[in-house]
Each structure stands twice: as C-alpha cells, then as structure tokens.
PDBML (XML) file of the C-alpha atoms, coordinates in Angstrom:
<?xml version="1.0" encoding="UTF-8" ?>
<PDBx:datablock datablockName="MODEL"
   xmlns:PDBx="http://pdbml.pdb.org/schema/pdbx-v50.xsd"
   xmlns:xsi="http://www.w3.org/2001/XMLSchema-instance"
   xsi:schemaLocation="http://pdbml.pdb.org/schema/pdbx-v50.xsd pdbx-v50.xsd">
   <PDBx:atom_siteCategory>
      <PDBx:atom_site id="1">
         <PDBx:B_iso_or_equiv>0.00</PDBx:B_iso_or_equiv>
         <PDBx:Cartn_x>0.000</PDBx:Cartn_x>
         <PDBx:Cartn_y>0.000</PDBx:Cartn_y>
         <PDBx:Cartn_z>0.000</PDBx:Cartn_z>
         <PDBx:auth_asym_id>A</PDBx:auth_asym_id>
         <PDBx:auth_atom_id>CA</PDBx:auth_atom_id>
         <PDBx:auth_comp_id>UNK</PDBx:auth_comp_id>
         <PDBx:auth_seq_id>1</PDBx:auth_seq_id>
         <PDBx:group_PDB>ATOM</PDBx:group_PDB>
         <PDBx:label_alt_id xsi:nil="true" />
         <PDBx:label_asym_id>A</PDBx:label_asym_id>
         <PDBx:label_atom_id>CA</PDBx:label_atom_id>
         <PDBx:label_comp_id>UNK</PDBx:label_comp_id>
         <PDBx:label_entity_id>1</PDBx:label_entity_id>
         <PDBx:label_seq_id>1</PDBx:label_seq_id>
         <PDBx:occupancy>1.00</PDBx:occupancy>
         <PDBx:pdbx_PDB_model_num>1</PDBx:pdbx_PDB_model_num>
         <PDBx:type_symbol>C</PDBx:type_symbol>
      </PDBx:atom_site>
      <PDBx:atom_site id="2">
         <PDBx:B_iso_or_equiv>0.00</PDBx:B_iso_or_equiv>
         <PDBx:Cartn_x>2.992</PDBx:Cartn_x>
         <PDBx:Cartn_y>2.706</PDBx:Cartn_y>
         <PDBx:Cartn_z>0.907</PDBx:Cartn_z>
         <PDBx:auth_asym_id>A</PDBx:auth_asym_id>
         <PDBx:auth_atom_id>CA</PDBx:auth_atom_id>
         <PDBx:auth_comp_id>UNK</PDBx:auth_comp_id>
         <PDBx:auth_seq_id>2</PDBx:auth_seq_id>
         <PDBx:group_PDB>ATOM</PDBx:group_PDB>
         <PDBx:label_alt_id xsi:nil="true" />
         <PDBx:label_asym_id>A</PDBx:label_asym_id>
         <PDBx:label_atom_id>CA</PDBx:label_atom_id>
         <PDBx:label_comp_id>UNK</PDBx:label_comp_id>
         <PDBx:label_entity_id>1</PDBx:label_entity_id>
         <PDBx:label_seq_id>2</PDBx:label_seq_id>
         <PDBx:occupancy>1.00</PDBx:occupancy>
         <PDBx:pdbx_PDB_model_num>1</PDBx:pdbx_PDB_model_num>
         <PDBx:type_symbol>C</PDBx:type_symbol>
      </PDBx:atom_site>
      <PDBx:atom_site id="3">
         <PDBx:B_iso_or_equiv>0.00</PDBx:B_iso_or_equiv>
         <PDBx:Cartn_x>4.509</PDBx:Cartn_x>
         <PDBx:Cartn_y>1.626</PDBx:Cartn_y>
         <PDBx:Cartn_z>-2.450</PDBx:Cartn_z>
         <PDBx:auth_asym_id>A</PDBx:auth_asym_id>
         <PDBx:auth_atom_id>CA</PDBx:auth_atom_id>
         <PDBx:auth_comp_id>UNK</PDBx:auth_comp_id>
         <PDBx:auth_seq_id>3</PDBx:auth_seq_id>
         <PDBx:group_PDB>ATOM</PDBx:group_PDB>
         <PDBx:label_alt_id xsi:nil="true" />
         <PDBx:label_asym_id>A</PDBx:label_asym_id>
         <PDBx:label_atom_id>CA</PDBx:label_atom_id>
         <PDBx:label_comp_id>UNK</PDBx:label_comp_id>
         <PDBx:label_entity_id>1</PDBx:label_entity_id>
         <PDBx:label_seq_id>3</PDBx:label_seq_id>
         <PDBx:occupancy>1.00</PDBx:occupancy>
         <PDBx:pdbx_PDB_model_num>1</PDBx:pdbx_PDB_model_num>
         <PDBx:type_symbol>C</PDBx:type_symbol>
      </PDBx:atom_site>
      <PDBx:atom_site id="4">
         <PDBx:B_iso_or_equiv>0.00</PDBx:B_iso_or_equiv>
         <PDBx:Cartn_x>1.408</PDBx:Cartn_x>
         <PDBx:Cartn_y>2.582</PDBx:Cartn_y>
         <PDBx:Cartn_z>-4.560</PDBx:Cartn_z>
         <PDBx:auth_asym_id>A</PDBx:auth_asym_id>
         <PDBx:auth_atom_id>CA</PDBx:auth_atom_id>
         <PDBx:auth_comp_id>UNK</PDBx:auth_comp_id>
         <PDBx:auth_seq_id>4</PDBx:auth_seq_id>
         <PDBx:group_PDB>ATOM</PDBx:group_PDB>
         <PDBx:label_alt_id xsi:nil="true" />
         <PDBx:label_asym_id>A</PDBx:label_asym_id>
         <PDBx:label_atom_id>CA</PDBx:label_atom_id>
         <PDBx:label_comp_id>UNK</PDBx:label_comp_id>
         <PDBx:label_entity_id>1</PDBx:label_entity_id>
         <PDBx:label_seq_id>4</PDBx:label_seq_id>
         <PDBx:occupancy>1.00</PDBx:occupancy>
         <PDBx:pdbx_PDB_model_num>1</PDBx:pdbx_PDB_model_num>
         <PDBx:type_symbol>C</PDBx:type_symbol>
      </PDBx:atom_site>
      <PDBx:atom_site id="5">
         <PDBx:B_iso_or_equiv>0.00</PDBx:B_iso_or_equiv>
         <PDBx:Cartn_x>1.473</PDBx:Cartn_x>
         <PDBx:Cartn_y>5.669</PDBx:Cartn_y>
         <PDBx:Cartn_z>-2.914</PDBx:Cartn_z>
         <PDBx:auth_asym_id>A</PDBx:auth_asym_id>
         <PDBx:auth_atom_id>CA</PDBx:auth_atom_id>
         <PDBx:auth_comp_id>UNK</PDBx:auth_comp_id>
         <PDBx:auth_seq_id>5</PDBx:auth_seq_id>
         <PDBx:group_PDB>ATOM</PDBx:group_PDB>
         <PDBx:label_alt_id xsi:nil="true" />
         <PDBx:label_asym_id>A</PDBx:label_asym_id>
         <PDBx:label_atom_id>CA</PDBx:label_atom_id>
         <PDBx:label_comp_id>UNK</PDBx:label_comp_id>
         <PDBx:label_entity_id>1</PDBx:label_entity_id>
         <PDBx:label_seq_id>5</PDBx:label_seq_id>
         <PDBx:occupancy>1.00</PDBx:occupancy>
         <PDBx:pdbx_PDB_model_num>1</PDBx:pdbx_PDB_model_num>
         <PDBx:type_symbol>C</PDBx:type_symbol>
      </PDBx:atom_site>
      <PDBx:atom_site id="6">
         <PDBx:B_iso_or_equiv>0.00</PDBx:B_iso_or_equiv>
         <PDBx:Cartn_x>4.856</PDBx:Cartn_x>
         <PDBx:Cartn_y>6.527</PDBx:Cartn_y>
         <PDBx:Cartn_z>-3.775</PDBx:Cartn_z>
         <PDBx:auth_asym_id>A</PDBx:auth_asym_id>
         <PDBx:auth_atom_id>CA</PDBx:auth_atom_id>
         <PDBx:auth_comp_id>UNK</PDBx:auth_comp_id>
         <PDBx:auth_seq_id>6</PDBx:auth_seq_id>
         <PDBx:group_PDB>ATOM</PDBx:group_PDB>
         <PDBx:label_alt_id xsi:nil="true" />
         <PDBx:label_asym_id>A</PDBx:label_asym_id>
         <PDBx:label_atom_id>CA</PDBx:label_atom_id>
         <PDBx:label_comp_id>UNK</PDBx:label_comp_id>
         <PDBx:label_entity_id>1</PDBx:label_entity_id>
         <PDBx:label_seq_id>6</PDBx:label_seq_id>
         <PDBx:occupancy>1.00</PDBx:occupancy>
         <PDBx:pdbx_PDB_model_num>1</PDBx:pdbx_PDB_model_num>
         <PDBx:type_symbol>C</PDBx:type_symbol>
      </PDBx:atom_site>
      <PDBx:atom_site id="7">
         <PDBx:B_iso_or_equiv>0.00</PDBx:B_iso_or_equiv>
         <PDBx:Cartn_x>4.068</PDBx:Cartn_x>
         <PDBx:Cartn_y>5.323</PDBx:Cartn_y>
         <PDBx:Cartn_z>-7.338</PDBx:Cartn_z>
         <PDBx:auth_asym_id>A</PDBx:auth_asym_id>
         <PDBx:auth_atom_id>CA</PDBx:auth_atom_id>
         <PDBx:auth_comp_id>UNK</PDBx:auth_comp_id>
         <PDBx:auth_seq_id>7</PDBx:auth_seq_id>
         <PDBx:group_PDB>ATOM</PDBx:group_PDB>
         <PDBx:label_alt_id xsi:nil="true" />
         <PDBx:label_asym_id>A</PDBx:label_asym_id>
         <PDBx:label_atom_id>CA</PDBx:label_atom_id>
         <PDBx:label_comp_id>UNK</PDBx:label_comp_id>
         <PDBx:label_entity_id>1</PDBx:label_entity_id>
         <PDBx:label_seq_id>7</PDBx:label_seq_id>
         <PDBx:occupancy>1.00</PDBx:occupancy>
         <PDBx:pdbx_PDB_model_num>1</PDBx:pdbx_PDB_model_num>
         <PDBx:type_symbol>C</PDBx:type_symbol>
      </PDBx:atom_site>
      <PDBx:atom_site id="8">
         <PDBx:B_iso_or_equiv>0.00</PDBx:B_iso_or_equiv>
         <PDBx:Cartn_x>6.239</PDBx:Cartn_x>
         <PDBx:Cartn_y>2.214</PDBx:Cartn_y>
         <PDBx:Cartn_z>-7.297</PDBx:Cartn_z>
         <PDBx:auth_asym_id>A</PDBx:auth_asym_id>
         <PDBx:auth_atom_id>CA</PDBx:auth_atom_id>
         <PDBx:auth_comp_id>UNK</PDBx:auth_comp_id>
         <PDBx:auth_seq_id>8</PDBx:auth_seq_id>
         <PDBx:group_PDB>ATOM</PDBx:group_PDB>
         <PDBx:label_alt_id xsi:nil="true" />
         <PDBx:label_asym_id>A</PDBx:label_asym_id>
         <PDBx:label_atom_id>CA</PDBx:label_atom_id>
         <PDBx:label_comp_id>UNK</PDBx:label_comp_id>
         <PDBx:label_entity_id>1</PDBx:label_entity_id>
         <PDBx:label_seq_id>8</PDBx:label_seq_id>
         <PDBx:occupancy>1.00</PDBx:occupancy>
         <PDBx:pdbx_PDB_model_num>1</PDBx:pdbx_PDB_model_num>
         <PDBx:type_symbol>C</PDBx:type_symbol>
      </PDBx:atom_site>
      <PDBx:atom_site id="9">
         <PDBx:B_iso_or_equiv>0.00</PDBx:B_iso_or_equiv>
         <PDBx:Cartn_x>4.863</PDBx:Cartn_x>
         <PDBx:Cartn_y>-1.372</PDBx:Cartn_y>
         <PDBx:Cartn_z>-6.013</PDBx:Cartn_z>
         <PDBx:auth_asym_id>A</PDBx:auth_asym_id>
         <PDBx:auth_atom_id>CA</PDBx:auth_atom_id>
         <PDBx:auth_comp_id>UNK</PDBx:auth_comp_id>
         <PDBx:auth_seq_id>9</PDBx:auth_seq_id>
         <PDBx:group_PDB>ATOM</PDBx:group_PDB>
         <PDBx:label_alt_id xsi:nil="true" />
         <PDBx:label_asym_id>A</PDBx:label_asym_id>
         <PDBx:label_atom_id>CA</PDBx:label_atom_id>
         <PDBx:label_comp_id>UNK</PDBx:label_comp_id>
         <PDBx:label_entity_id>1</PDBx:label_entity_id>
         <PDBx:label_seq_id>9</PDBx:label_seq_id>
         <PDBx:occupancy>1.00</PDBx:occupancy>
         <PDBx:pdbx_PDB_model_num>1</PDBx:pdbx_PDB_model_num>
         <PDBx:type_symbol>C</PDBx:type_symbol>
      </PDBx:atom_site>
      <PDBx:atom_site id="10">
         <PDBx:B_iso_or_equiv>0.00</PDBx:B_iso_or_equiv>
         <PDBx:Cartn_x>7.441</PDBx:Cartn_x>
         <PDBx:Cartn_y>-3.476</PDBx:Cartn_y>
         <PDBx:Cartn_z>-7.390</PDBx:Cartn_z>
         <PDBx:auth_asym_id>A</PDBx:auth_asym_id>
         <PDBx:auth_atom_id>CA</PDBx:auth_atom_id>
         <PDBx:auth_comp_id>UNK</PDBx:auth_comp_id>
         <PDBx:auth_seq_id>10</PDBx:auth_seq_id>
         <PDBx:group_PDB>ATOM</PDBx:group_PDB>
         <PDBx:label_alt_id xsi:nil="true" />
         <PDBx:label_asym_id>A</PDBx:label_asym_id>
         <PDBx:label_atom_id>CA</PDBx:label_atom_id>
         <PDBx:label_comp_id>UNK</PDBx:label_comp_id>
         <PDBx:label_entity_id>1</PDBx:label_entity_id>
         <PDBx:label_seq_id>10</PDBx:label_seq_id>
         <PDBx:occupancy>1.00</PDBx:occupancy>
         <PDBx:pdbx_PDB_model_num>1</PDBx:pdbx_PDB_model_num>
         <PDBx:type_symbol>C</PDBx:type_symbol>
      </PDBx:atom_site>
      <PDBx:atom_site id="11">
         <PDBx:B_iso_or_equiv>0.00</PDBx:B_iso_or_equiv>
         <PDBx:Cartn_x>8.888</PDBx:Cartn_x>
         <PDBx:Cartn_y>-6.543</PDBx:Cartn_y>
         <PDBx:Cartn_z>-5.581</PDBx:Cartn_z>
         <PDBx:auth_asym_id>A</PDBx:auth_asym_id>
         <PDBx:auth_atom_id>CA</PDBx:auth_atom_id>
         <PDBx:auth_comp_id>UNK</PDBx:auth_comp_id>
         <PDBx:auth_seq_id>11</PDBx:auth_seq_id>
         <PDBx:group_PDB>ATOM</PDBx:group_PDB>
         <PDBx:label_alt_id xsi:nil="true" />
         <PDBx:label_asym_id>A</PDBx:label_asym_id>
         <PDBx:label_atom_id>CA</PDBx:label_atom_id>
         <PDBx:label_comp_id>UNK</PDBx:label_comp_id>
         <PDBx:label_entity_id>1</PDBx:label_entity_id>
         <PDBx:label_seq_id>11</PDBx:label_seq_id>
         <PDBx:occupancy>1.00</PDBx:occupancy>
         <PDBx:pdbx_PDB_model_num>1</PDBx:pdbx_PDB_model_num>
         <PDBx:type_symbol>C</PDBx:type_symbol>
      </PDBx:atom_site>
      <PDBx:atom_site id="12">
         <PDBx:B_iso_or_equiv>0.00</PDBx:B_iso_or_equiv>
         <PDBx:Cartn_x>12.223</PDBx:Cartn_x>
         <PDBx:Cartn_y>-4.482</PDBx:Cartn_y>
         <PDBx:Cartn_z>-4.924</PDBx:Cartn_z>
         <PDBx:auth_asym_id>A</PDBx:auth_asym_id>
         <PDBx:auth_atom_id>CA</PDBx:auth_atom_id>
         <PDBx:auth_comp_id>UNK</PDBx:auth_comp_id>
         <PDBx:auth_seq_id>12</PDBx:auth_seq_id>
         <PDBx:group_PDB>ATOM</PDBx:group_PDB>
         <PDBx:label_alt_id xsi:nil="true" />
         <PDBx:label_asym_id>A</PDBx:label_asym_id>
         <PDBx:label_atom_id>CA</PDBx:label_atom_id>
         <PDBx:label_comp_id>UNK</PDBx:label_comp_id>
         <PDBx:label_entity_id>1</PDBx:label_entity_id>
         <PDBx:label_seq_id>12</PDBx:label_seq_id>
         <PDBx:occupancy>1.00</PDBx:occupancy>
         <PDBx:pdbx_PDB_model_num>1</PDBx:pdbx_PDB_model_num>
         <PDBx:type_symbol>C</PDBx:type_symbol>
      </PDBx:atom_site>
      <PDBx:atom_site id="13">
         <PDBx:B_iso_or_equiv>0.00</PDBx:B_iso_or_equiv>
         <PDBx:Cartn_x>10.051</PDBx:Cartn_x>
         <PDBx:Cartn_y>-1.037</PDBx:Cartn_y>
         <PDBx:Cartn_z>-3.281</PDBx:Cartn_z>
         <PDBx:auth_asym_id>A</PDBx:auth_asym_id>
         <PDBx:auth_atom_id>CA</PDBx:auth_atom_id>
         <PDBx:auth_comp_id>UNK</PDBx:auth_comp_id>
         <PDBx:auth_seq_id>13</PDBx:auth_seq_id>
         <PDBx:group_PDB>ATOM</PDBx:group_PDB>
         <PDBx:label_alt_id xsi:nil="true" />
         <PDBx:label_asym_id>A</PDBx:label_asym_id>
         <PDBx:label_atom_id>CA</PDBx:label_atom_id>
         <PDBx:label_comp_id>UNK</PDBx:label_comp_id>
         <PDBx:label_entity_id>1</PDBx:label_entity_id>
         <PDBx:label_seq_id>13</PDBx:label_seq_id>
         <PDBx:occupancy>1.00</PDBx:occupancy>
         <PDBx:pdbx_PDB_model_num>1</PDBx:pdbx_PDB_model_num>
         <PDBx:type_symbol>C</PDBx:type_symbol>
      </PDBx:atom_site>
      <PDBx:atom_site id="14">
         <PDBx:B_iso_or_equiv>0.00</PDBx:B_iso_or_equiv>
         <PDBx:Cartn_x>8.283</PDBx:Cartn_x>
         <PDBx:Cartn_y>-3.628</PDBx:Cartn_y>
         <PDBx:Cartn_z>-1.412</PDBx:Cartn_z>
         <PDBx:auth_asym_id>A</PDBx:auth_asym_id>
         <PDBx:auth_atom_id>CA</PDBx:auth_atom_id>
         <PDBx:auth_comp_id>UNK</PDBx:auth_comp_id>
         <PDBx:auth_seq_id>14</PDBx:auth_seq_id>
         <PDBx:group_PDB>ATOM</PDBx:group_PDB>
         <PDBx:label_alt_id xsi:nil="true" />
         <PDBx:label_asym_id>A</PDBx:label_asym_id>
         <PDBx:label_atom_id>CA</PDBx:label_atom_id>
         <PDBx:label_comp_id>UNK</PDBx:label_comp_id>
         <PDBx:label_entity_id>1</PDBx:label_entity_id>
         <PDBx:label_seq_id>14</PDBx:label_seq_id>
         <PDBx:occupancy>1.00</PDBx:occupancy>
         <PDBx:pdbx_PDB_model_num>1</PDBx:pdbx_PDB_model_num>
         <PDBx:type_symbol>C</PDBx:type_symbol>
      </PDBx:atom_site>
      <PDBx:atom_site id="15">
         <PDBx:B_iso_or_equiv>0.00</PDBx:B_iso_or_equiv>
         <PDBx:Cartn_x>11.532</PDBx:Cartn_x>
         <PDBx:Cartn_y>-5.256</PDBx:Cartn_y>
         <PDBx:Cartn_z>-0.125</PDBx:Cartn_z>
         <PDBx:auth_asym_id>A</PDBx:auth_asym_id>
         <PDBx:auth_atom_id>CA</PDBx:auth_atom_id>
         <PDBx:auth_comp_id>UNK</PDBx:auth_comp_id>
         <PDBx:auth_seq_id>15</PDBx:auth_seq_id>
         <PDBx:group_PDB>ATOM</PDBx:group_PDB>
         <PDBx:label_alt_id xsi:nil="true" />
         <PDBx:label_asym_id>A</PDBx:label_asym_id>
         <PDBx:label_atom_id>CA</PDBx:label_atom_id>
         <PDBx:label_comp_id>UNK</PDBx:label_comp_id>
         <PDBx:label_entity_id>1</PDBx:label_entity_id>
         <PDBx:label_seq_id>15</PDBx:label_seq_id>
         <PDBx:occupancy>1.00</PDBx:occupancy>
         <PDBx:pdbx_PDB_model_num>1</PDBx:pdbx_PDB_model_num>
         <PDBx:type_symbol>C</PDBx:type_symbol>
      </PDBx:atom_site>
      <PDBx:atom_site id="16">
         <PDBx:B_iso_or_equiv>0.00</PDBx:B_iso_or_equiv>
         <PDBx:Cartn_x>13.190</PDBx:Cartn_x>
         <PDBx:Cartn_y>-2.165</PDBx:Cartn_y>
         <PDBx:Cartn_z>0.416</PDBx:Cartn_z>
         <PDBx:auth_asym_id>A</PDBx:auth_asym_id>
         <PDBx:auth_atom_id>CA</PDBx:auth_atom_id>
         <PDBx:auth_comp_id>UNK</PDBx:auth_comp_id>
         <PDBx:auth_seq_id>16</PDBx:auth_seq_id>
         <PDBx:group_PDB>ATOM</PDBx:group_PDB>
         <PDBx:label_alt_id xsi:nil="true" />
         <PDBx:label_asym_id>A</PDBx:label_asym_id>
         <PDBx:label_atom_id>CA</PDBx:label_atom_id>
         <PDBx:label_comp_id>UNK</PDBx:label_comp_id>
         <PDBx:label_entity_id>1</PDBx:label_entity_id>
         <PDBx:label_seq_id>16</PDBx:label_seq_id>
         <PDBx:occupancy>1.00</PDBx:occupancy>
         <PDBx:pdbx_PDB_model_num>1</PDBx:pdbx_PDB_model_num>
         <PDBx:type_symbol>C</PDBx:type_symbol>
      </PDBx:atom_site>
      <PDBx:atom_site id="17">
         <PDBx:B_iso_or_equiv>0.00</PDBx:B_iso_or_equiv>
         <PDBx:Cartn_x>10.502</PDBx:Cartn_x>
         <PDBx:Cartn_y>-0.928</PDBx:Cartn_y>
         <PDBx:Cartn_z>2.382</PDBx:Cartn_z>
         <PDBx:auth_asym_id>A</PDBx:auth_asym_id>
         <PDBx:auth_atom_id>CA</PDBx:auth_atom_id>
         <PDBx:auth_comp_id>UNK</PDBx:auth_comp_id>
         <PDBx:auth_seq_id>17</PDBx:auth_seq_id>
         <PDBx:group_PDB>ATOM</PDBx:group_PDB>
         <PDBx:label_alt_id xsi:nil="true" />
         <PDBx:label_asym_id>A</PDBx:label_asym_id>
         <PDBx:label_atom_id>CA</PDBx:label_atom_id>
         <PDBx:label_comp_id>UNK</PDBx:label_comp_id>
         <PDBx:label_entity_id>1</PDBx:label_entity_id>
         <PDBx:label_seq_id>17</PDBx:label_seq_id>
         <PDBx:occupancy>1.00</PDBx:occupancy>
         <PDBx:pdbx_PDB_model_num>1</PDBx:pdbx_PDB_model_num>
         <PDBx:type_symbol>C</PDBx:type_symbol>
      </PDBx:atom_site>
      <PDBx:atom_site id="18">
         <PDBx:B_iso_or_equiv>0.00</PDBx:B_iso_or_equiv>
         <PDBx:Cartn_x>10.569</PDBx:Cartn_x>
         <PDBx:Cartn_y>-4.300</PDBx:Cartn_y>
         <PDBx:Cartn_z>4.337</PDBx:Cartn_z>
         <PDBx:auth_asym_id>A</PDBx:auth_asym_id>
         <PDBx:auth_atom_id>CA</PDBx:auth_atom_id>
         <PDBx:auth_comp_id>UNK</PDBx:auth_comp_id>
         <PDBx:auth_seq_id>18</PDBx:auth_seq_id>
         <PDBx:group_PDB>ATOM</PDBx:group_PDB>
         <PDBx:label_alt_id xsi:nil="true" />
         <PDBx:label_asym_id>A</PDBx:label_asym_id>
         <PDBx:label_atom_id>CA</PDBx:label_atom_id>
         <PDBx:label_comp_id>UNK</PDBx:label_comp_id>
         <PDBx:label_entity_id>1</PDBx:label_entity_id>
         <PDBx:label_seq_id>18</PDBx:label_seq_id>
         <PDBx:occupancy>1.00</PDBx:occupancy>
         <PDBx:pdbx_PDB_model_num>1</PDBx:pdbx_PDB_model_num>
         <PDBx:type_symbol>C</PDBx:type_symbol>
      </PDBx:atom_site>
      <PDBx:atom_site id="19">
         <PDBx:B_iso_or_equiv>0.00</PDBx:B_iso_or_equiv>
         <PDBx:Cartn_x>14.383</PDBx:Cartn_x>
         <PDBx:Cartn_y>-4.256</PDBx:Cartn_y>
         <PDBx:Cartn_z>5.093</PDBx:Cartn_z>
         <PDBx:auth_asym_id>A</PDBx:auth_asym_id>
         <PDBx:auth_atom_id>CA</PDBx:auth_atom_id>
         <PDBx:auth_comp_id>UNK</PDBx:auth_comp_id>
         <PDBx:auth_seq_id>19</PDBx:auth_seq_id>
         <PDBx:group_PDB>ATOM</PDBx:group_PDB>
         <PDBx:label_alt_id xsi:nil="true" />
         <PDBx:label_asym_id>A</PDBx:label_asym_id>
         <PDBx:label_atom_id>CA</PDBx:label_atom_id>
         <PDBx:label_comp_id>UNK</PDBx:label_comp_id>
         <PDBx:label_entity_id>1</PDBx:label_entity_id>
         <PDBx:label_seq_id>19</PDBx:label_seq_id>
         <PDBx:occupancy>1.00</PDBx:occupancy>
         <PDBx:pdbx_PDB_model_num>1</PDBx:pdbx_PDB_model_num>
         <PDBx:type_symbol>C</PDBx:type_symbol>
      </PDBx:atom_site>
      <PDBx:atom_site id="20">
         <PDBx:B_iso_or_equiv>0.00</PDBx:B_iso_or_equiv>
         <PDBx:Cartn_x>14.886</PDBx:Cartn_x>
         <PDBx:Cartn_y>-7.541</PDBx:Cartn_y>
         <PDBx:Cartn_z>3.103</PDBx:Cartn_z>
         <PDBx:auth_asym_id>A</PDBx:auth_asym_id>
         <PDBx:auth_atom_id>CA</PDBx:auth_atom_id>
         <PDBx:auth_comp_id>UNK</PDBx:auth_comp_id>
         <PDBx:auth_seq_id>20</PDBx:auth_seq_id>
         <PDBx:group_PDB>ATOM</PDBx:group_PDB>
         <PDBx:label_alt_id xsi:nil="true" />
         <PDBx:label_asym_id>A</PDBx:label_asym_id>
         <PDBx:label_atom_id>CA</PDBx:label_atom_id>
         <PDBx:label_comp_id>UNK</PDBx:label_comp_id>
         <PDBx:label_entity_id>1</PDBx:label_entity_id>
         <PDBx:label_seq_id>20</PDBx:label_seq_id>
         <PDBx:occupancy>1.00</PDBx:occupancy>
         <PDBx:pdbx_PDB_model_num>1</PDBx:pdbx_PDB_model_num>
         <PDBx:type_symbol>C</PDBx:type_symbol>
      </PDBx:atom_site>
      <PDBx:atom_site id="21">
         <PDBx:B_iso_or_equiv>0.00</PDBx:B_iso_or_equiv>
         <PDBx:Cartn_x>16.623</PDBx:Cartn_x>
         <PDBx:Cartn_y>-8.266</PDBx:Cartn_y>
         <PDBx:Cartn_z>0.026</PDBx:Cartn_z>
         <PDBx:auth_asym_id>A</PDBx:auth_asym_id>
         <PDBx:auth_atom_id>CA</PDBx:auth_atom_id>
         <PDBx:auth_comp_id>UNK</PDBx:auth_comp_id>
         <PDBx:auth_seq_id>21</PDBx:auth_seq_id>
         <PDBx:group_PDB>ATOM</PDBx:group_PDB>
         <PDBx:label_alt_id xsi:nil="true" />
         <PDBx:label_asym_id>A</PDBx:label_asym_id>
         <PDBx:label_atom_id>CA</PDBx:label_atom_id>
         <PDBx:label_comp_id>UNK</PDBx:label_comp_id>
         <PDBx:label_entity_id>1</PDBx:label_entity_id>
         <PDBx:label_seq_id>21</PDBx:label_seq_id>
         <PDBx:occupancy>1.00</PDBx:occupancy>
         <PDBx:pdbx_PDB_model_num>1</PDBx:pdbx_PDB_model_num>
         <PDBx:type_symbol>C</PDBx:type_symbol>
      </PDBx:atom_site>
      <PDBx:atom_site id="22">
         <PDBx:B_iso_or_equiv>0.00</PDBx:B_iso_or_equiv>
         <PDBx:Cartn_x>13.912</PDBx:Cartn_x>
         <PDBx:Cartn_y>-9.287</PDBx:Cartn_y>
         <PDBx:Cartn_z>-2.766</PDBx:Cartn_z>
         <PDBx:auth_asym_id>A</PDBx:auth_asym_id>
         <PDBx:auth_atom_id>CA</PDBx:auth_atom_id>
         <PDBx:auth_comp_id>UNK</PDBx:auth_comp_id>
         <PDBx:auth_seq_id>22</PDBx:auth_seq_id>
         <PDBx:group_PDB>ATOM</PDBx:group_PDB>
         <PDBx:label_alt_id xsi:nil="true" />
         <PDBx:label_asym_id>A</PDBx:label_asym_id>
         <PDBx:label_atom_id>CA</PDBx:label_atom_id>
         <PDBx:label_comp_id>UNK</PDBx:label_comp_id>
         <PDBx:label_entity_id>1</PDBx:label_entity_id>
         <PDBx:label_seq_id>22</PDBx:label_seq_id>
         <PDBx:occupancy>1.00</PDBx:occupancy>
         <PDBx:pdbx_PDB_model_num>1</PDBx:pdbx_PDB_model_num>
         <PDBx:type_symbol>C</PDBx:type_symbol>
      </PDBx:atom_site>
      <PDBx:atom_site id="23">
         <PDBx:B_iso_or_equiv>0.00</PDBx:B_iso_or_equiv>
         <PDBx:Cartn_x>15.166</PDBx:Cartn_x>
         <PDBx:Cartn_y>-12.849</PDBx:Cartn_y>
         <PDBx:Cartn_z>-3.173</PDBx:Cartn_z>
         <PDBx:auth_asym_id>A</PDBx:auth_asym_id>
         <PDBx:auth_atom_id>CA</PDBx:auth_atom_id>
         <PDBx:auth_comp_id>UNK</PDBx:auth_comp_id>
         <PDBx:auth_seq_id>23</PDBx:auth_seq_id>
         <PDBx:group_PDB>ATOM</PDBx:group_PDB>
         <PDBx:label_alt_id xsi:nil="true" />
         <PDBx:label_asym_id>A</PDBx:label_asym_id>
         <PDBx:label_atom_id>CA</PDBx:label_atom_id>
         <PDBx:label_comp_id>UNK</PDBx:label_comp_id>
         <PDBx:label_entity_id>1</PDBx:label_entity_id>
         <PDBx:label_seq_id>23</PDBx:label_seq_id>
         <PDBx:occupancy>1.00</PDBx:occupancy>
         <PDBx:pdbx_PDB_model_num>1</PDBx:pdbx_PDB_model_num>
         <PDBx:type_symbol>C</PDBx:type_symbol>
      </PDBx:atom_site>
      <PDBx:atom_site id="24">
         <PDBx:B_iso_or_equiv>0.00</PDBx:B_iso_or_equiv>
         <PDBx:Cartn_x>14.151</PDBx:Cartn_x>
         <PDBx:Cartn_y>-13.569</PDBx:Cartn_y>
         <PDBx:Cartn_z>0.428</PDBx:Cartn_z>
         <PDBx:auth_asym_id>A</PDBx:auth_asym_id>
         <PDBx:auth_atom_id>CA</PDBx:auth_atom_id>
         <PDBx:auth_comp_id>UNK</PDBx:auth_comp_id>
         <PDBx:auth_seq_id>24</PDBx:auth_seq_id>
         <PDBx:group_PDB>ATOM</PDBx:group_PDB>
         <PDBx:label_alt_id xsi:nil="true" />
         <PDBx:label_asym_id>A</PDBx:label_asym_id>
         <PDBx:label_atom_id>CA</PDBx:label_atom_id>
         <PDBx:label_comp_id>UNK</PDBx:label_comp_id>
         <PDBx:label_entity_id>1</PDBx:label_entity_id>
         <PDBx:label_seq_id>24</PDBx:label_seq_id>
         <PDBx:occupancy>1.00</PDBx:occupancy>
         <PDBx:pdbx_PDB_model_num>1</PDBx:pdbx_PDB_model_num>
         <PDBx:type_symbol>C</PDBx:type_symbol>
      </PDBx:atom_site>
   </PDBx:atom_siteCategory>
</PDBx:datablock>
C-alpha cells in the first residue's frame, strides 16, 4: 500500500521498504 502511494509497487520497493533483500 505505501509503495502505490509513492508510485512504485514493485517486488524491490516492497523489499526495500521491508528491510529484506527481494530474493528472500
């Protein structure tokens, strides 16, 4: 939800935002 707010809900924006690395 954050990431469609900031106009980017990709796997990586979602990861980021998460603290993770995108493979995880």
């Amino acid at each position: 939800v954050a990431s469609l707010q900031h106009g980017d809900a990709t796997l990586d924006s979602t990861a980021r935002a998460l603290k993770v690395s995108s493979r995880t």
